[in-house]
Every structure is written in structure tokens, then in C-alpha cells.
Protein backbone atom coordinates (compact mmCIF):
# COMPACT_ATOMS: atom_id res chain seq x y z
CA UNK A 1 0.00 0.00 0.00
CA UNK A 2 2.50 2.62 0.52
CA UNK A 3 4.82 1.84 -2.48
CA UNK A 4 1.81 2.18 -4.12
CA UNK A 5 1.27 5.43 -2.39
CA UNK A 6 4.70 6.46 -2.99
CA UNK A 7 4.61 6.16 -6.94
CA UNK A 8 1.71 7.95 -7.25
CA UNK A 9 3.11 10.69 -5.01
CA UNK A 10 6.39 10.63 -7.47
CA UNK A 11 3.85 10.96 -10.46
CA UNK A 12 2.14 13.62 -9.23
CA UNK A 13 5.40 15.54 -8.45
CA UNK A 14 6.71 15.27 -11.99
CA UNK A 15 3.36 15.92 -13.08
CA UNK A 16 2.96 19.14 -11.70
CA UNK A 17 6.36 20.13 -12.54
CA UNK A 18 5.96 19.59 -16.30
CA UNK A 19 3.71 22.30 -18.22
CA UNK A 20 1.12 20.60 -20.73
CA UNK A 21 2.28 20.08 -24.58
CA UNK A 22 1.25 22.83 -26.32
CA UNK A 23 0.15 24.60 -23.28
CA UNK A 24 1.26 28.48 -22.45
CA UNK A 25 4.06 29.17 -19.96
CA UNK A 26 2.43 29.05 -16.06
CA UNK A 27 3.04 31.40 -14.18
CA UNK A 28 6.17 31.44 -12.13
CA UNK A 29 4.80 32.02 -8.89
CA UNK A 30 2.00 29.29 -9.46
CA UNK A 31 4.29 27.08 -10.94
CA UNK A 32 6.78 27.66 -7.38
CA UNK A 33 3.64 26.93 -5.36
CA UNK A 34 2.64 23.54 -6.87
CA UNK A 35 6.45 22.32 -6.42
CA UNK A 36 6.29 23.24 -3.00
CA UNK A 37 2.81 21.44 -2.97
CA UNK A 38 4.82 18.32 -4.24
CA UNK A 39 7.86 18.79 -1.93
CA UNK A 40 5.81 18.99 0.95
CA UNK A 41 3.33 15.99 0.18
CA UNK A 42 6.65 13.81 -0.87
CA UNK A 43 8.25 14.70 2.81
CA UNK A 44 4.73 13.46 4.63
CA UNK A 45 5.37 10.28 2.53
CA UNK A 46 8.61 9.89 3.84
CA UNK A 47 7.92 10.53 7.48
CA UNK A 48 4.62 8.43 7.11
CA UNK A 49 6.91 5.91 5.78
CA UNK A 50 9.69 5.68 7.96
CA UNK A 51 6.92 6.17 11.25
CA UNK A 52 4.96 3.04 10.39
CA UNK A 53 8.13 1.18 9.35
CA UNK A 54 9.59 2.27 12.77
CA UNK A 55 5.98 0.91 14.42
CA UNK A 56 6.27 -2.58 12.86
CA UNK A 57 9.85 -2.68 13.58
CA UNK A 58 9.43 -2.51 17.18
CA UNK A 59 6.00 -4.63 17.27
CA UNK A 60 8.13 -7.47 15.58
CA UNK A 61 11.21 -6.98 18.46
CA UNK A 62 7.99 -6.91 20.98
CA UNK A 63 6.98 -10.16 19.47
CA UNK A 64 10.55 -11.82 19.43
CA UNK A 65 10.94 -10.82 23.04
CA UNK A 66 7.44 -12.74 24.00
CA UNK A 67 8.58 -15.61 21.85
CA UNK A 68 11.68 -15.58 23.54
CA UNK A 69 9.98 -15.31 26.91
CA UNK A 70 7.58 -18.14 26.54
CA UNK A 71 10.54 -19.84 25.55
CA UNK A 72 12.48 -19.59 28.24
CA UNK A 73 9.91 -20.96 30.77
CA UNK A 74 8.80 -23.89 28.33
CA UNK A 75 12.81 -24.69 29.17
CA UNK A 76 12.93 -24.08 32.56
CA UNK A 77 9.36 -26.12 33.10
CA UNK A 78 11.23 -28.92 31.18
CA UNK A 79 14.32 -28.81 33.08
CA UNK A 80 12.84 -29.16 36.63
CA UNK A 81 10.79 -31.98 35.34
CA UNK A 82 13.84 -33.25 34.51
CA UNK A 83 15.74 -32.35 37.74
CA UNK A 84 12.98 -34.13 39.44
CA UNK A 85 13.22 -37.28 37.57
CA UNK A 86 16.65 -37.46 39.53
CA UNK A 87 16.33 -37.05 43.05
CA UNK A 88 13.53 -40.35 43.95
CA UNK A 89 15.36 -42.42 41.67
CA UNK A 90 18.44 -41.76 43.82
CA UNK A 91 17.18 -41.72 47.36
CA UNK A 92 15.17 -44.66 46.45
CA UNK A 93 19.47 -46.44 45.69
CA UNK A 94 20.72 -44.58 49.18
CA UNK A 95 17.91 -45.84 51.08
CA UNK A 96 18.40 -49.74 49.75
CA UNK A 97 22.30 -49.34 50.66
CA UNK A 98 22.11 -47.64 54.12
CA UNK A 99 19.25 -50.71 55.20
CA UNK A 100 21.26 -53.12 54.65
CA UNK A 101 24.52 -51.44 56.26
CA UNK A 102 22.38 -50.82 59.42
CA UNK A 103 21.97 -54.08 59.66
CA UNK A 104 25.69 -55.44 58.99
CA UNK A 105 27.94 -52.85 60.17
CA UNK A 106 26.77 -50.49 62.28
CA UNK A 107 29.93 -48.37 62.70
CA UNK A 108 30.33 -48.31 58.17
CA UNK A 109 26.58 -47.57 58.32
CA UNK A 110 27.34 -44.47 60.69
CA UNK A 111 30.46 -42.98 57.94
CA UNK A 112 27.43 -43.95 54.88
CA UNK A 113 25.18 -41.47 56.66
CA UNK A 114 28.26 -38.64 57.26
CA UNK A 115 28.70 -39.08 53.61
CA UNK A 116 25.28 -39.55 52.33
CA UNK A 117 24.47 -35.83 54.12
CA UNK A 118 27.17 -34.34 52.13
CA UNK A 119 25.71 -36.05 49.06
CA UNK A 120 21.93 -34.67 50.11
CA UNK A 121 23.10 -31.28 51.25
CA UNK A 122 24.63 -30.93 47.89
CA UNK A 123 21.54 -32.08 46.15
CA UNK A 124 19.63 -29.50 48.06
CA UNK A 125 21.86 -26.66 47.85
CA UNK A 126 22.05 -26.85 43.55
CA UNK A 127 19.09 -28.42 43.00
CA UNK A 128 17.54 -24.78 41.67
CA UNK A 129 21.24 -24.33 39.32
CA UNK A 130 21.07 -25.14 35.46
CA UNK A 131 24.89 -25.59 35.95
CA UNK A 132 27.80 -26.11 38.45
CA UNK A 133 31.40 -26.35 38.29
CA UNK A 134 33.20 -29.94 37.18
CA UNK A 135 34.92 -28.70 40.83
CA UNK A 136 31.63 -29.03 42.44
CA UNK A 137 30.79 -31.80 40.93
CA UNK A 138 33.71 -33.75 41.02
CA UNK A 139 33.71 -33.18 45.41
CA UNK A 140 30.12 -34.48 45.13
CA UNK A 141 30.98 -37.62 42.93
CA UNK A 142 33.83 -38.55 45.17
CA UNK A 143 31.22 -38.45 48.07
CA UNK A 144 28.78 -40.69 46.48
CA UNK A 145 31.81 -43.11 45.05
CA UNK A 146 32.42 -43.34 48.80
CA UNK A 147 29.02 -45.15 48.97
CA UNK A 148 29.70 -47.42 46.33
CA UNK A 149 33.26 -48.52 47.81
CA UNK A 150 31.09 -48.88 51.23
CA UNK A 151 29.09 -51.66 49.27
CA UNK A 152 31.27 -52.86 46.19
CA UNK A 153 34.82 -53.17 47.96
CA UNK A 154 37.33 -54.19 45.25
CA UNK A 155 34.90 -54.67 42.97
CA UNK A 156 34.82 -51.42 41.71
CA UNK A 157 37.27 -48.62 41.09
CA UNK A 158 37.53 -45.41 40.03
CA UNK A 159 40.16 -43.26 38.12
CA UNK A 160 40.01 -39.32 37.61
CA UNK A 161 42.32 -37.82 34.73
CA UNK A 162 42.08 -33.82 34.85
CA UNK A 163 43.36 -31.98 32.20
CA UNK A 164 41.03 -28.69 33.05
CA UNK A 165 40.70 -25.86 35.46
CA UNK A 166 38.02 -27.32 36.61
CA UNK A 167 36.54 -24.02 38.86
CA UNK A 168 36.08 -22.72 34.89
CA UNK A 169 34.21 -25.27 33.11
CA UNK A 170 30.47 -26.39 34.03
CA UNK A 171 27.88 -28.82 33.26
CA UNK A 172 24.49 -29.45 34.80
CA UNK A 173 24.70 -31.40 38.73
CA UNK A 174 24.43 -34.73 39.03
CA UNK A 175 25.72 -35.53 35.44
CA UNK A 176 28.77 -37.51 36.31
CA UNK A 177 26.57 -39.69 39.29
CA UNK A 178 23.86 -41.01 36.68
CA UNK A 179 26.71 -41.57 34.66
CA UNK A 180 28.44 -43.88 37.11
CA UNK A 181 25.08 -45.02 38.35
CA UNK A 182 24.56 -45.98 35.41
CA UNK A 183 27.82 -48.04 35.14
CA UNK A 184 27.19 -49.85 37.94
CA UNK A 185 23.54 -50.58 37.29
CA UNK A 186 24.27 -52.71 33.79
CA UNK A 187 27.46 -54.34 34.67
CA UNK A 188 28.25 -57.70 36.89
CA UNK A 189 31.29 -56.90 39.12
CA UNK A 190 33.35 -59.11 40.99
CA UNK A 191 37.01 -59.07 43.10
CA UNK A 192 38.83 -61.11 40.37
CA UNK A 193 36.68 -58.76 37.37
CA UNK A 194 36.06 -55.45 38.99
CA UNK A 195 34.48 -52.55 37.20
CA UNK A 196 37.02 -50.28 36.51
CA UNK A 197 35.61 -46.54 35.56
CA UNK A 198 37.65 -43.45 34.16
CA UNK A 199 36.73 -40.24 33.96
CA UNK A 200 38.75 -38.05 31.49
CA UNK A 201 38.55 -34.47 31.56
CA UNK A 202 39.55 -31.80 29.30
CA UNK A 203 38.90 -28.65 27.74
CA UNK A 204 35.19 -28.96 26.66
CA UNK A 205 34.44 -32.07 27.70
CA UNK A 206 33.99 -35.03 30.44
CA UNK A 207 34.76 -38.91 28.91
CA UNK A 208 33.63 -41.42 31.44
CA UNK A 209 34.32 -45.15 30.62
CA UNK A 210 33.66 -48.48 31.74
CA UNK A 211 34.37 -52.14 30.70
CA UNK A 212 31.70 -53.98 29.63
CA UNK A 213 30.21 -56.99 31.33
CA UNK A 214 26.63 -56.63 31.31
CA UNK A 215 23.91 -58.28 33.44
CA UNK A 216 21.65 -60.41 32.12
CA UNK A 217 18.69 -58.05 32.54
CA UNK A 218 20.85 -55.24 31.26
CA UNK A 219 18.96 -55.63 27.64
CA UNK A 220 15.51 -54.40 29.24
CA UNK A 221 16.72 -51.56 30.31
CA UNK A 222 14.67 -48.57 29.90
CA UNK A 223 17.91 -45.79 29.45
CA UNK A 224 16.33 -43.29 31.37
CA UNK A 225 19.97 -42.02 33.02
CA UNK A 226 20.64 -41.70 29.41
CA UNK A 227 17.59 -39.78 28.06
CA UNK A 228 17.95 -37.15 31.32
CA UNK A 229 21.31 -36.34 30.68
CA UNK A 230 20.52 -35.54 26.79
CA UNK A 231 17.67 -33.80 27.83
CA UNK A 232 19.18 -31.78 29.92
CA UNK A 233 22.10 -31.14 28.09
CA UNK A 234 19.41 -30.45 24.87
CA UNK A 235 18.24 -27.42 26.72
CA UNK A 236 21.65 -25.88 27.61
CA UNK A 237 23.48 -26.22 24.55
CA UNK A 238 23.89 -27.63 21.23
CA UNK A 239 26.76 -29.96 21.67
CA UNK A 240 25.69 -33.14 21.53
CA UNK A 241 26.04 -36.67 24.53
CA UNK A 242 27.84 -38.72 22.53
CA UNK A 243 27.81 -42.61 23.61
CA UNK A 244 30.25 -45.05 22.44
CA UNK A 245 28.74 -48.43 23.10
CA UNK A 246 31.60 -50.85 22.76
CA UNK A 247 32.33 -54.40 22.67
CA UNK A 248 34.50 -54.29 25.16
CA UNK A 249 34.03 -50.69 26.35
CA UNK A 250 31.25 -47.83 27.23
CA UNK A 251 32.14 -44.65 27.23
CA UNK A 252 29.99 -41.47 27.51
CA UNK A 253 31.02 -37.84 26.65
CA UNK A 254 29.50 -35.16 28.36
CA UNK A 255 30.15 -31.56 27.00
CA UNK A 256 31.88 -28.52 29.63
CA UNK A 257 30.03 -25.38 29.59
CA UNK A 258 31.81 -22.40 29.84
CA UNK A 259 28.90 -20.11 30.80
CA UNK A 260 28.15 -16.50 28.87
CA UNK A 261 29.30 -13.76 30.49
């Protein structure tokens, strides 16, 4: 509508600046008026123009910044669903392990619990954070390994490789627990063929590996460690979980976040 506008305005203009074929000479004076008429009726174009092309401008950003908006609390809806798909499936583990210490070793039992508040009191402190430090994280993971060893002995075992500052890089809490939950959940252990687990970090990323020596029941699975930790990661950035499924070995990588300033 207004480049039609606009080209009639320009016709008009040169219209009324030509004289008609054949026609006598206007009249100076007239003929200045009617250019002024043109002038002035071209500059209201413009400043129509540029005002309603301002108008939509900033209706679009107004729009983006709703999008954006709604957006952002689809995400954070999702990611506390997510959060929440953690912290049951874990007590539910903790709970199992300290009944049956209570029962066997009452002094161990007494060192789970010591440990098993540190592990809680960090779930409760970040359980609100998108992200924490691999720092954090790793003093959390050492707690909860100390849970394991409680129940596994020798037959598990666990080696950290840093390469990293790791006060600098992040990635969402509990990652590197469902990770070794995980581990420990589809794998027979024993003394004389313990599960070994390594965690590799370095600049951008976290490699956690295991050998393989699944459980029977290991192949009904329903991967939901898995899917969380891709879901979560899906809604932080666009680096993908990669898995390597092995014959031999399993090995996940988990990206570091360095967050925006």
C-alpha cells in the first residue's frame, strides 16, 4: 500500500512540474507553489513511511521478546521436570544401601550417613542451578563413590584424569553420578573382574568409561539415566552426549560449559 502510495506521489510531483504540450508558460509564482505542494506531500510520505516502518519494527522486536519469553519458561518447566526425575530415583538407591549397612555394620553404616548428608546437602543446595562447576561436581561424585566402595569393595574402582581448570568449566549437577550409576547398574562386578571406571577431563568435555560386562537383565533396560542427561544437556546447549557403546568398552562424553558472560 505505501509503495503504491509512494509512486503515485512521485507521479504527481513530476506531473505538476511539467507544463502541458502545447500549453502556455504558467506562471512562475503558481508554478513555485505547486512544487512546494509536491515537496511537501513527498516529505509526509517519507515521514509516514519511515513512522509506520519504525511501528512494525518494534511490534516485531515486541513479538521476538514474547517468543523468547515463553521460551524460556517452556525450558525451565522442562528442566525441573527433569531435575525431578533425579532425586527419587536416587534416594530410592541410598535408602536400599544404608538398610542393609544398618543391619551389617553399624559403625560403616554411621560414615554412609556422614557421607550420604554431604551427598543430600549438595543435592539440596544446587538443585535450583542449570549448571555447576566440574569442581563441584567432582567433590560431590567422590562423596557418592564413597558409597559405592562402602558396598562394592574391590569390585569397583575409580580413576580421575584432569586436564582442566576445573573451577572454569560447568555442566548441569548430578551428570557424572547417573553416569556412574549408570555403570554400575548394567554391569556384573566381581574381586577377580572389577568394574574399573575413568573419567577423562579436558577442555570442553567429560569422557567417562567403563568395561563392559553386562547383566543379564541389562537388555531391558529402559535408558532413562541416558535420556535425562541428553535432555538436559538439549536445553543448555547444542553440543551433543555422545555414547560409544563398545564391545569391550562404554564410554559417555559429556560436554563442559563455559557459561556467557
Amino acid at each position: 500500500m505505501l509503495s503504491v502510495t509512494y509512486g503515485f506521489l512521485v507521479a504527481f510531483v513530476v506531473w505538476i512540474d511539467r507544463p502541458l504540450t502545447g500549453s502556455p508558460a504558467p506562471d512562475p509564482a503558481l508554478w513555485t507553489f505547486r512544487r512546494y505542494i509536491g515537496l511537501y506531500l513527498l516529505g509526509a510520505v517519507f515521514i509516514y513511511t519511515f513512522l509506520t516502518g519504525l511501528n512494525i519494527y518494534r511490534q516485531a522486536q515486541a513479538k521476538v521478546a514474547q517468543a523468547e519469553e515463553v521460551r524460556r519458561e517452556f525450558l525451565q518447566m522442562r528442566l525441573q521436570a527433569l531435575r525431578n526425575q533425579v532425586s527419587p530415583h536416587f534416594l530410592f538407591n541410598s535408602l536400599s544401601v544404608l538398610s542393609s549397612l544398618v543391619q551389617t555394620d553399624a559403625a560403616l553404616a554411621v560414615r554412609f550417613v556422614r557421607q550420604l548428608t554431604k551427598v543430600y546437602r549438595y543435592i539440596l543446595d544446587r538443585q535450583e542451578l542449570e549448571l555447576v562447576t566440574l569442581q563441584q561436581e567432582l567433590a560431590f561424585l567422590d562423596a557418592y563413590f564413597f558409597l559405592l566402595q562402602i558396598r562394592f569393595g574391590k569390585k569397583i574402582s575409580l580413576q580421575q584424569h584432569l586436564e582442566v581448570d576445573t573451577g572454569s568449566w560447568m555442566l548441569p549437577p548430578l551428570t557424572l553420578q547417573l553416569l556412574v550409576e549408570n555403570a554400575v547398574k548394567h554391569n556384573r562386578m566381581s574381586a577377580a573382574q572389577p568394574l574399573r571406571i575413568t573419567l577423562h577431563a579436558a577442555p570442553g568435555r567429560v569422557v567417562l568409561a567403563n568395561n563392559r560386562s553386562q547383566r543379564d537383565e541389562a537388555g531391558h533396560s529402559t535408558g532413562i539415566g541416558l535420556r535425562n542427561i541428553r535432555g538436559r544437556y538439549a536445553l543448555l546447549t547444542r553440543t551433543p552426549v555422545v555414547v560409544d557403546a563398545g564391545s569391550d568398552t562404554f564410554a559417555v562424553t559429556v560436554p563442559l560449559i563455559i557459561p556467557e558472560p
